[in-house]
Protein backbone atom coordinates (compact mmCIF):
# COMPACT_ATOMS: atom_id res chain seq x y z
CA UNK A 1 37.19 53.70 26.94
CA UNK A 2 37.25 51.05 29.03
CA UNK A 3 37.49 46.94 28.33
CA UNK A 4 34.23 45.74 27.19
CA UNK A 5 33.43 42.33 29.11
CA UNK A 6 31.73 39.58 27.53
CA UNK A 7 31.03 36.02 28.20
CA UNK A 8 33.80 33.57 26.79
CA UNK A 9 32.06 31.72 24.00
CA UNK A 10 31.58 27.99 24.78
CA UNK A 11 32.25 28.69 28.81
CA UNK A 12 31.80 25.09 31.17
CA UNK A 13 29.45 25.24 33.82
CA UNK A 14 30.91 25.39 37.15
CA UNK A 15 30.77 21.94 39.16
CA UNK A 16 30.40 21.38 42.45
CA UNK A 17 33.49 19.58 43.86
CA UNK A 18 33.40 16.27 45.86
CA UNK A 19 35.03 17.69 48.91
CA UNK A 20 32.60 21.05 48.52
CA UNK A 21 31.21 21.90 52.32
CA UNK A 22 27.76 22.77 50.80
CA UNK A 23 27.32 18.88 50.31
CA UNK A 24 25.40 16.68 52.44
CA UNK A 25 27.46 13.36 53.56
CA UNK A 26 24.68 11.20 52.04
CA UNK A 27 25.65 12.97 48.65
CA UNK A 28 29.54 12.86 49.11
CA UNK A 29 29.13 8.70 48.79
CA UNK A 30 29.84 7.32 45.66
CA UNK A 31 27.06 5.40 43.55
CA UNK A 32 25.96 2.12 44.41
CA UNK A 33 28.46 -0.14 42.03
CA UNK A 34 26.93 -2.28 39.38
CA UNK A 35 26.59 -5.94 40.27
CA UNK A 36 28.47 -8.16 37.16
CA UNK A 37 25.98 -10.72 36.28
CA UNK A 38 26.66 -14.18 36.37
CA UNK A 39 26.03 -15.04 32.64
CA UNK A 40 25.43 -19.10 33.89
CA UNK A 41 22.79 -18.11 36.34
CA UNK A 42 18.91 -18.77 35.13
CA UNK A 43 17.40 -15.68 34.00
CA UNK A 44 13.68 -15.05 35.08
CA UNK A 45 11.09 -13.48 33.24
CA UNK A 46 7.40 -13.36 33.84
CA UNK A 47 5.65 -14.93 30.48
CA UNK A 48 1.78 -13.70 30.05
CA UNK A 49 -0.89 -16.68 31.23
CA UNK A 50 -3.01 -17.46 28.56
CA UNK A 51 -6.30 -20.14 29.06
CA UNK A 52 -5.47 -24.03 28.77
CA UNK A 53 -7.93 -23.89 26.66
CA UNK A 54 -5.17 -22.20 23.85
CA UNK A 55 -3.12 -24.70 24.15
CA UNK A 56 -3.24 -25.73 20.46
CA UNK A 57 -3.11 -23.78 17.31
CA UNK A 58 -7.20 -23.21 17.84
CA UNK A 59 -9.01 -22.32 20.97
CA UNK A 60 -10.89 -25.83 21.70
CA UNK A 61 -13.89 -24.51 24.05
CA UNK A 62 -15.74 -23.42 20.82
CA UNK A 63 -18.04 -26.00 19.75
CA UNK A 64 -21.34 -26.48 18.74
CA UNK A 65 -24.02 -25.22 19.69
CA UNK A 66 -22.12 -22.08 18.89
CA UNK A 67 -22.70 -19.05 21.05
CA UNK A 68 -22.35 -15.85 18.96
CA UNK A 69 -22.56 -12.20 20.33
CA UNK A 70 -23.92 -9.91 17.84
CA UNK A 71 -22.93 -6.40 16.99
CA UNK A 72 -25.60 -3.44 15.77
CA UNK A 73 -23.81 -2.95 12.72
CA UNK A 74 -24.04 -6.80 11.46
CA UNK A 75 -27.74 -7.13 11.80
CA UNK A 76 -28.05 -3.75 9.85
CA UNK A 77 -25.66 -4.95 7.46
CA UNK A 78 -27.55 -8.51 7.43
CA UNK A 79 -31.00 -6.56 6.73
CA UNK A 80 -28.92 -5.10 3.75
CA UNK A 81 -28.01 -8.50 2.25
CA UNK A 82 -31.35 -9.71 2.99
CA UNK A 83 -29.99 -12.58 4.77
CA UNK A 84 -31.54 -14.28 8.09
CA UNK A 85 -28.99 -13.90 11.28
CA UNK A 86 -29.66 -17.31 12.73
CA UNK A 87 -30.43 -19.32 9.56
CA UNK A 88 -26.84 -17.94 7.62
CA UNK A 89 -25.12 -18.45 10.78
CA UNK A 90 -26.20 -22.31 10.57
CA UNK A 91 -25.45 -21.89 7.18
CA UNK A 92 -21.67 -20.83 7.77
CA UNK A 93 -20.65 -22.89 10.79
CA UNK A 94 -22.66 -26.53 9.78
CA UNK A 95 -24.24 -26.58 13.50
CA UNK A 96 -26.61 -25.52 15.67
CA UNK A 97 -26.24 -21.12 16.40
CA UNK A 98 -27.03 -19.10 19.54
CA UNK A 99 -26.78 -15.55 18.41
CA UNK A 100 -26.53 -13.57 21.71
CA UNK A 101 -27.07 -9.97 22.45
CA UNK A 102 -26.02 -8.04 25.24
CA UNK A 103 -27.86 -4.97 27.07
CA UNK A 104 -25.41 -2.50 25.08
CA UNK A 105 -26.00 -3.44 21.44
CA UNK A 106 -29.77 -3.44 22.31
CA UNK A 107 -29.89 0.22 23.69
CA UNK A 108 -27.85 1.18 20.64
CA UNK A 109 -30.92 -0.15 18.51
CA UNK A 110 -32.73 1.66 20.69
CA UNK A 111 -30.73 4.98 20.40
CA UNK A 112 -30.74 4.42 16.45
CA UNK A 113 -34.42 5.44 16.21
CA UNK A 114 -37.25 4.55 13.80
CA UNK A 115 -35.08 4.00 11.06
CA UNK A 116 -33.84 0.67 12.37
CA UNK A 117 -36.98 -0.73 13.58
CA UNK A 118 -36.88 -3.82 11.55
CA UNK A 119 -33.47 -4.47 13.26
CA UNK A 120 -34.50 -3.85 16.75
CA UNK A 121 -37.59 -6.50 16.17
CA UNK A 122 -34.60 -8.78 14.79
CA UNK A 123 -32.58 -8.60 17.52
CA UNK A 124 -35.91 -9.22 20.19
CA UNK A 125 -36.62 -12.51 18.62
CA UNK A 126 -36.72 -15.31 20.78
CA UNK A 127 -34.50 -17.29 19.04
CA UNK A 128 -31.39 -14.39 20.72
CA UNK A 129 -30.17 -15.11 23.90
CA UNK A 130 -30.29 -11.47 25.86
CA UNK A 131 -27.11 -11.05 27.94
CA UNK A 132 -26.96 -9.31 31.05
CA UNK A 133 -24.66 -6.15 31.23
CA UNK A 134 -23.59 -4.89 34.86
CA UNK A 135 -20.69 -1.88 33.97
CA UNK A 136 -21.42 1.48 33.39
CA UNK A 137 -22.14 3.06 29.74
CA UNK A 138 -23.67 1.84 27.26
CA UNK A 139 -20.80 1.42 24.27
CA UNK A 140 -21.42 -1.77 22.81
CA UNK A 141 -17.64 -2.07 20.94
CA UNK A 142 -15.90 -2.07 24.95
CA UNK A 143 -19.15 -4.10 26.12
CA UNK A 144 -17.91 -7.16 23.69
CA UNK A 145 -14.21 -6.87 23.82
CA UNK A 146 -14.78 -7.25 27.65
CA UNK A 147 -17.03 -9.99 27.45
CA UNK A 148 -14.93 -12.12 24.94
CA UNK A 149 -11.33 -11.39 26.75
CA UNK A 150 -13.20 -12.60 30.11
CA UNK A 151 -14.58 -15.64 28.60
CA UNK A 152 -13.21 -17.49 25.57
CA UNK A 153 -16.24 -19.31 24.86
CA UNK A 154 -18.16 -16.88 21.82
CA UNK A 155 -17.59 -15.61 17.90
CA UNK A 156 -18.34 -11.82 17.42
CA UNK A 157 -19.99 -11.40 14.46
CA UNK A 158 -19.28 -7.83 13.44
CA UNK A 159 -18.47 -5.89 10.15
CA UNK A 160 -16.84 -2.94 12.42
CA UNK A 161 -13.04 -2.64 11.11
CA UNK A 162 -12.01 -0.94 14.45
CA UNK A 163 -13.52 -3.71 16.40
CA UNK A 164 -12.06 -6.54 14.43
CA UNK A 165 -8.85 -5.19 15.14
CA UNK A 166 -9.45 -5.13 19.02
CA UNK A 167 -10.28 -8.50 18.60
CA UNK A 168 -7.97 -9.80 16.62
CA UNK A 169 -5.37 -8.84 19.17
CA UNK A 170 -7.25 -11.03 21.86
CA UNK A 171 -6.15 -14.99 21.07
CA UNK A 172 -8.62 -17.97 20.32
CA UNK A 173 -11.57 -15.02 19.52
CA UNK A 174 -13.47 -15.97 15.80
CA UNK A 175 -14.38 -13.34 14.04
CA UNK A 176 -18.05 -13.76 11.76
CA UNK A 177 -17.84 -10.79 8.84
CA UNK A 178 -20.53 -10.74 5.78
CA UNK A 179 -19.12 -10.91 2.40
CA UNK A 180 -20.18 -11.70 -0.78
CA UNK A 181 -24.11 -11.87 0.56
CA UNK A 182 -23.18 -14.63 2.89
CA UNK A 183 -21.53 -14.82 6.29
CA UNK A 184 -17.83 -15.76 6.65
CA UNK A 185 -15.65 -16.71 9.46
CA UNK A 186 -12.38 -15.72 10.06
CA UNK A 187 -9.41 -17.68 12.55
CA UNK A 188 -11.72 -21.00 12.67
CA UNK A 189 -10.37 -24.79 12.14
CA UNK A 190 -10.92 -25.61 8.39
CA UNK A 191 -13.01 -28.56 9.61
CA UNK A 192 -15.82 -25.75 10.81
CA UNK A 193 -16.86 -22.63 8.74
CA UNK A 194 -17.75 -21.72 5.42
CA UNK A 195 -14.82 -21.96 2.82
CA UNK A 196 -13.25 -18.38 2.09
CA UNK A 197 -12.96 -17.23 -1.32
């Protein structure tokens, strides 16, 4: 019988040597060495521009008359309630209300079918201001996050969870919610808003 081989348990792979003639003479040089740093030199880093406009604790372009864009679920929610959009929104901020509605939330209304009629006859009163929408698609939650990161200047009223959490990420954005059969307002000055309970 003869010698049964076998591999030897734990073996090392074999490495190529330095001086090997299969390498190439751009792979025989040794790595680049690591520059020391000079711990007295000024470091650089890139900070993220935010608006002047954020330059204190609240985001000062929002002022009356308030311009506030309006998502499908808070007029269905508001129809609920029985509450009136523009008159509760007075109601909550103490000042004159522009609730605006884009080309998204409308053709969501639209989608929604007979069963929120009454909502879709809110939302083409006169007193809304209809904004233009020029992107593809018709998802009103990306619609209003895109809107309000471009320009600082509106509240979203909403009672979405998933969209107040896009927008809380984006600074100086109010948020308008319904509780309690009345509208609140969420990351305001105290001087504007209804009180929260």
């Amino acid at each position: 019988m003869g010698k049964h081989k076998s591999k030897k348990y734990a073996a090392m792979k074999r490495m190529i040597g330095p001086k090997d003639n299969r390498l190439k003479e751009k792979d025989r040089a040794k790595g680049e060495e690591k520059i020391k740093k000079d711990p007295s030199a000024l470091k650089e880093k890139e900070v993220t521009k935010y608006p002047s406009c954020l330059f204190f604790q609240y985001n000062t372009q929002l002022g009356p008359p308030y311009n506030i864009l309006v998502d499908t679920n808070f007029i269905n929610f508001s129809i609920k309630a029985k509450l009136d959009v523009v008159q509760s929104m007075m109601d909550c901020l103490y000042a004159k209300c522009i609730p605006c509605i884009t080309d998204c939330v409308m053709a969501e209304l639209e989608k929604l079918g007979l069963k929120y009629r009454v909502a879709l006859r809110i939302a083409k009163d006169p007193r809304f201001e209809r904004l233009p929408c020029t992107h593809k698609g018709t998802y009103a939650d990306d619609c209003l996050v895109q809107r309000v990161t471009q320009h600082k200047c509106y509240i979203v009223a909403t009672v979405d969870r998933d969209l107040k959490r896009r927008i809380r990420k984006i600074p100086g954005v109010p948020i308008m919610y319904i509780s309690n059969h009345r509208y609140n307002i969420e990351r305001m000055p105290d001087d504007y808003g209804a009180p929260r309970f």
